[in-house]
Protein backbone atom coordinates (compact mmCIF):
# COMPACT_ATOMS: atom_id res chain seq x y z
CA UNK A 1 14.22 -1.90 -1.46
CA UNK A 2 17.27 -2.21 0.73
CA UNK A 3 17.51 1.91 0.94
CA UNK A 4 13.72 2.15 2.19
CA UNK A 5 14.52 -1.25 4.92
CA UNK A 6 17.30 1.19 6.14
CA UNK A 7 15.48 3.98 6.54
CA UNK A 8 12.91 2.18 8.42
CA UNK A 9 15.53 1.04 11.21
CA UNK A 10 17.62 3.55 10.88
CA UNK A 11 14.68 6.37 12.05
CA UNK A 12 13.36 3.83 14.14
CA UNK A 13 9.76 3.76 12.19
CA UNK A 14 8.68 0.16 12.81
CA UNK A 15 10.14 -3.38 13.93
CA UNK A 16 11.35 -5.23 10.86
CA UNK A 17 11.12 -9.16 11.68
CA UNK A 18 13.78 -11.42 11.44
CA UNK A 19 14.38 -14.32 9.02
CA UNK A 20 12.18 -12.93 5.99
CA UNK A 21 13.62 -12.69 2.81
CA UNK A 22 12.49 -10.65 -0.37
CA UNK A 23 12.68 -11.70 -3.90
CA UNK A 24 12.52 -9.27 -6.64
CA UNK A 25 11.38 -10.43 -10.18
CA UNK A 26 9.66 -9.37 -13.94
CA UNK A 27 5.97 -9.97 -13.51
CA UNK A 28 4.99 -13.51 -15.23
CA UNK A 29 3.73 -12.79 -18.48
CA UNK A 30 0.32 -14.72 -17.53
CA UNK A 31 -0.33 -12.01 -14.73
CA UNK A 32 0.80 -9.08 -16.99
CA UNK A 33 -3.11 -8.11 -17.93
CA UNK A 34 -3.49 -7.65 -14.54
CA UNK A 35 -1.12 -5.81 -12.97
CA UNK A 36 -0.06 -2.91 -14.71
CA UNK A 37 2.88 -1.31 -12.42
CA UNK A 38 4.23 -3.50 -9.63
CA UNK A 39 2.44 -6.04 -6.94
CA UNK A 40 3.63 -8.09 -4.23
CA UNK A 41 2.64 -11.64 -3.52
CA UNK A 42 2.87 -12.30 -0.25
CA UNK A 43 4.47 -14.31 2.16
CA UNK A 44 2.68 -17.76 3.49
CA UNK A 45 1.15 -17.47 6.63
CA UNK A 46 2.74 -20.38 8.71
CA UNK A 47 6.04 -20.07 6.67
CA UNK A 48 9.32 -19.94 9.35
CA UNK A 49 10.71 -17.89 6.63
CA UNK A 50 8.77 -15.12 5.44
CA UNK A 51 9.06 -15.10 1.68
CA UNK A 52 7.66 -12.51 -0.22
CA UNK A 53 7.93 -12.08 -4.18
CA UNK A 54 8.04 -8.20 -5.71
CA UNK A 55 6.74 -8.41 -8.79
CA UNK A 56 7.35 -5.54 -11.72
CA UNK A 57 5.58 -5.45 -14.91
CA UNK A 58 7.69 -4.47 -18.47
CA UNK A 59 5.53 -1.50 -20.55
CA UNK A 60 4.52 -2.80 -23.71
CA UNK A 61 5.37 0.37 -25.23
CA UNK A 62 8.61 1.54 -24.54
CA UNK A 63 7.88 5.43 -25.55
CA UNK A 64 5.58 4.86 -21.63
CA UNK A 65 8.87 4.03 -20.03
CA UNK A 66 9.23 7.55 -18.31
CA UNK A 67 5.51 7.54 -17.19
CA UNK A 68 5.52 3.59 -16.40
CA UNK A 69 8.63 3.70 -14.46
CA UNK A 70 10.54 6.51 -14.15
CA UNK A 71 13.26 6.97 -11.34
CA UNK A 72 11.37 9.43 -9.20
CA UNK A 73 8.17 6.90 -8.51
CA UNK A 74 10.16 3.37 -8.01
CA UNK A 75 10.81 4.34 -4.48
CA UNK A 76 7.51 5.35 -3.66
CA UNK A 77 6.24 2.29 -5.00
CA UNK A 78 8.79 -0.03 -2.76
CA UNK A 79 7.65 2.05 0.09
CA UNK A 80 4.12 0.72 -0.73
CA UNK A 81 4.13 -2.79 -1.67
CA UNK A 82 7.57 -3.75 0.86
CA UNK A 83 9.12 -1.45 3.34
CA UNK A 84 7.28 -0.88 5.78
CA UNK A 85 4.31 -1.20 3.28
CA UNK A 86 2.51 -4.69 2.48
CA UNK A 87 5.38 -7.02 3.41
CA UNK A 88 6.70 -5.80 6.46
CA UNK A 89 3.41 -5.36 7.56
CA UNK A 90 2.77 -9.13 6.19
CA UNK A 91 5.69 -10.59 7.83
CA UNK A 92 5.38 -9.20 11.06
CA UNK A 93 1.58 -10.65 11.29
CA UNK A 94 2.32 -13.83 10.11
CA UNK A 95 4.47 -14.46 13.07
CA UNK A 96 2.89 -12.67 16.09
CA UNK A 97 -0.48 -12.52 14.79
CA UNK A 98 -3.35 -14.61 15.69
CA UNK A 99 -5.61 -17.45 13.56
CA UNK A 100 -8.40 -14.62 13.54
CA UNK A 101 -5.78 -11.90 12.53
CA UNK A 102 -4.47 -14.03 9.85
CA UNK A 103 -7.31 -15.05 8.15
CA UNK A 104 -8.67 -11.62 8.30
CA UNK A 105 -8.93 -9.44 5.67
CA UNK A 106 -9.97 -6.08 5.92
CA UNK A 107 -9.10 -4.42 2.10
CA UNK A 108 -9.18 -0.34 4.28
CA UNK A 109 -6.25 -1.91 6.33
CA UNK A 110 -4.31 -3.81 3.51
CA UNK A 111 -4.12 -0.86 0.91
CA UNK A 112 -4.55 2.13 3.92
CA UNK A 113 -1.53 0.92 5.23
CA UNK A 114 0.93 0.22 2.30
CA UNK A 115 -0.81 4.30 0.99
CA UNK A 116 -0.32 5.87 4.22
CA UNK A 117 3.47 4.60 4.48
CA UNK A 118 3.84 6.80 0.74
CA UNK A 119 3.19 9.73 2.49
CA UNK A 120 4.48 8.64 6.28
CA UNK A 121 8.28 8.31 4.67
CA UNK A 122 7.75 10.94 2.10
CA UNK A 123 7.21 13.23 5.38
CA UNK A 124 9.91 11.76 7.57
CA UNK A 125 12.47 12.53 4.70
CA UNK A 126 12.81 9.38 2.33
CA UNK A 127 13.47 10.25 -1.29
CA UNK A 128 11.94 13.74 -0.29
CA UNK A 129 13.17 15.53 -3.76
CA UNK A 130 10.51 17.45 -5.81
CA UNK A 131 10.63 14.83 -8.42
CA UNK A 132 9.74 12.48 -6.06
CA UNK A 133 6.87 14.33 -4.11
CA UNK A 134 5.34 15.01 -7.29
CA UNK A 135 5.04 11.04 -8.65
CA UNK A 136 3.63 10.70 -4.58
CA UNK A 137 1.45 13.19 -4.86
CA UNK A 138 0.31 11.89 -8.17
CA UNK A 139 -0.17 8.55 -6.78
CA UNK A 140 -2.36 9.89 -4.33
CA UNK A 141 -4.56 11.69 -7.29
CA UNK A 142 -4.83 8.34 -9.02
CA UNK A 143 -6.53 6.53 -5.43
CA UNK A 144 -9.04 9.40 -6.06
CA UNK A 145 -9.77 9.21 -9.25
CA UNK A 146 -10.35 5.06 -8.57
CA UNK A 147 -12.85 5.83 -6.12
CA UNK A 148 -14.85 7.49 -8.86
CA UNK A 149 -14.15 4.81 -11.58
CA UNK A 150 -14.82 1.92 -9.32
CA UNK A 151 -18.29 3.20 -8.22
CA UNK A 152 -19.45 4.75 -11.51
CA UNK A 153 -18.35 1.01 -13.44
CA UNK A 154 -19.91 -1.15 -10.43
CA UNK A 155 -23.48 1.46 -11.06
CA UNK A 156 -23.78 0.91 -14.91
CA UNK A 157 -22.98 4.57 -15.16
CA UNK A 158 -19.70 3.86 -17.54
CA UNK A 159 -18.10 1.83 -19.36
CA UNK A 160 -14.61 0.02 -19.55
CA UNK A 161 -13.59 2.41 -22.36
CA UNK A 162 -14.61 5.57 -20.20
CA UNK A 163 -13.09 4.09 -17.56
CA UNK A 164 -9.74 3.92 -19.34
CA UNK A 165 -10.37 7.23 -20.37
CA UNK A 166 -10.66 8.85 -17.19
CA UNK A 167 -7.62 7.39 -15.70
CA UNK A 168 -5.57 8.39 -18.58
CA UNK A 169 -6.61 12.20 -18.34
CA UNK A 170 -6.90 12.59 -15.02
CA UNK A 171 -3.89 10.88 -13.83
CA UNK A 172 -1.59 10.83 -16.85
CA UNK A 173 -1.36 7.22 -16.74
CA UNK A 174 -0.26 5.36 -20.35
CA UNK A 175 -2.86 3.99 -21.66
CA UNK A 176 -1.53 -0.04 -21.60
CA UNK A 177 -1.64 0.50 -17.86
CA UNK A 178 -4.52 2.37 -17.63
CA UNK A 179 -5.98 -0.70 -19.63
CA UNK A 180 -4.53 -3.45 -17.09
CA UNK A 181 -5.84 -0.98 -14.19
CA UNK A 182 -9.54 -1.19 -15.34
CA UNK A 183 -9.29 -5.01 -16.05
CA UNK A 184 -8.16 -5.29 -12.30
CA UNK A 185 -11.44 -3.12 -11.41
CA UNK A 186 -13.62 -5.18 -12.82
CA UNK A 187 -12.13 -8.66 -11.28
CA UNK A 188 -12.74 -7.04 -7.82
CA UNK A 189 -15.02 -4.12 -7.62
CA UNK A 190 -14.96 -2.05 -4.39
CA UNK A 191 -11.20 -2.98 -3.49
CA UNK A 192 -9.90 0.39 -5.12
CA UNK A 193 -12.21 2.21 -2.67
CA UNK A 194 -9.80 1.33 0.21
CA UNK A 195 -6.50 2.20 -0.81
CA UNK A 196 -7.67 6.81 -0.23
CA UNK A 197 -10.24 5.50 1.92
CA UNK A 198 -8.30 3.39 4.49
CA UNK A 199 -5.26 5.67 4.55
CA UNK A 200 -7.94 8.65 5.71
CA UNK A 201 -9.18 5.92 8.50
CA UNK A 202 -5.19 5.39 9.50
CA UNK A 203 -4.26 9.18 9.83
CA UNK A 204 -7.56 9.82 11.78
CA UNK A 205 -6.97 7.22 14.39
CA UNK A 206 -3.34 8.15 14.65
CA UNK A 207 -4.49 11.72 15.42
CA UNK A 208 -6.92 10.11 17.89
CA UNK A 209 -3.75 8.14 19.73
CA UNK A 210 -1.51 10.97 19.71
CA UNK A 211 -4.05 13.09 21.34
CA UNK A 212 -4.28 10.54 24.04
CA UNK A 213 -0.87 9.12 24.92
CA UNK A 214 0.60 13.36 24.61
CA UNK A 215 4.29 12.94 25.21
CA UNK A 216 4.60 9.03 25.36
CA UNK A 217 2.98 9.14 21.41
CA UNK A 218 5.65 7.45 19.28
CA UNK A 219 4.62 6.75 15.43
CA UNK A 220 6.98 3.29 16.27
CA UNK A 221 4.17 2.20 18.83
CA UNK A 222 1.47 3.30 16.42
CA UNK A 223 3.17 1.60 13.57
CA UNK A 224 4.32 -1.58 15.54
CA UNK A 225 0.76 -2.03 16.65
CA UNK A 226 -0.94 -2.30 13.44
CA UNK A 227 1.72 -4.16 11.80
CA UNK A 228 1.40 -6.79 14.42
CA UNK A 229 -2.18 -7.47 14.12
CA UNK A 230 -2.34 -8.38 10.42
CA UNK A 231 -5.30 -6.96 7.74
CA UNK A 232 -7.81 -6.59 11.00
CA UNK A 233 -10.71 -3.91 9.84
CA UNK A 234 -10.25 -0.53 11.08
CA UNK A 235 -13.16 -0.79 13.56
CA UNK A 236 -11.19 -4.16 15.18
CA UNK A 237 -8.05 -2.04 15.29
CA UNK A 238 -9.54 0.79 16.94
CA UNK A 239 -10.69 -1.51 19.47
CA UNK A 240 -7.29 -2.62 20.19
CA UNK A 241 -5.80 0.34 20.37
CA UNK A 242 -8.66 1.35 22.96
CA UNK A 243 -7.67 -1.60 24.86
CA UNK A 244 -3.60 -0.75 25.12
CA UNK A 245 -4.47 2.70 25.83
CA UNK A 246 -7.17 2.38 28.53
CA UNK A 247 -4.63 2.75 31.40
CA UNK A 248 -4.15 6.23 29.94
């Protein structure tokens, strides 16, 4: 955590707010089911100090130690859920951000963002070993195979067992987790949709604002921008963007 909050300032690739604090804890065994890997719960809204909590989850079965948590894919995964993932971007909202842009929650812009940093660091040279771009690219594989779990469970067209089955195969995920995964699935179906989906909608409109600001393009400003309009949907975003860059 405190090697990806460097890299962020150091290579200038978003504003990290002051006074916010992160916690780092085993994931209570009541939430275990749930959350398979790692989560983050998130800072309160109106808090001075912006709190967040980075939950990770113990393998039942130690022989899935090396798949659960191995060295190469703990970075990527503090890239997504902290820095400059879900609580910078969390952090930064809950202090500049509006009632609207609080309250909003747009699931393509929560999960886009946190899977598009993966990538975004993995490219500007965080933990850029082959090790490492193989649990990323991995990663990525798994939001694809969710898009085709969560629609085929939410249309009757498998079942939780299949479901398990898929991930395991196609992703190489133990089984325990691959359990947990499905169980999440099913308490909120369509949310796995927008982690792929929203980080497609994030690298298309950044290609859209580089093409119009040319030379003044800066991923800080593109970053900086989203990150200070909390979980807006991509269509409100756009909008926004539209507005900054009308002078252009």
């Amino acid at each position: 955590m405190e090697r990806a909050k460097k890299f962020v300032v150091e290579h200038d690739i978003a504003t990290i707010p002051a006074e916010e604090k992160l916690h780092i804890q085993e994931t209570p065994a009541f939430m275990a089911p749930i959350i398979p890997f790692a989560a983050l719960v998130l800072p309160g809204k109106y808090e001075k100090i912006q709190e967040g909590i980075y939950i990770v989850t113990r393998p039942k079965n130690i022989d899935d130690m090396g798949k659960h948590a191995n060295y190469a894919s703990i970075p990527n995964t503090a890239v997504h859920e902290a820095y400059p993932g879900h609580f910078l971007q969390t952090s930064r909202s809950n202090r500049l951000g509006s009632f609207i842009r609080n309250i909003a929650a747009g699931t393509e812009t929560v999960e886009g963002w946190a899977h598009y940093c993966e990538e975004m660091m993995m490219e500007r040279g965080f933990q850029g070993a082959l090790k490492s771009r193989f649990m990323q690219i991995n990663a990525m594989i798994t939001r694809a195979v969710r898009i085709i779990v969560d629609v085929k469970l939410s249309c009757g067209e498998i079942g939780f067992d299949e479901a398990v089955n898929m991930l395991v195969e196609e992703t190489g995920m133990p089984k325990d987790g691959a359990v947990a995964e499905v169980r999440r699935y099913t308490q909120s179906p369509g949310y796995p949709l927008s982690y792929l989906l929203g980080k497609h909608l994030i690298l298309t409109l950044r290609d859209q604002v580089k093409a119009k600001m040319g030379e003044e393009y800066t991923d800080k400003f593109f970053h900086d921008v989203i990150t200070a309009n909390g979980y807006l949907p991509m269509s409100k975003l756009r909008e926004i963007f539209e507005q900054k860059l009308g002078p252009l």
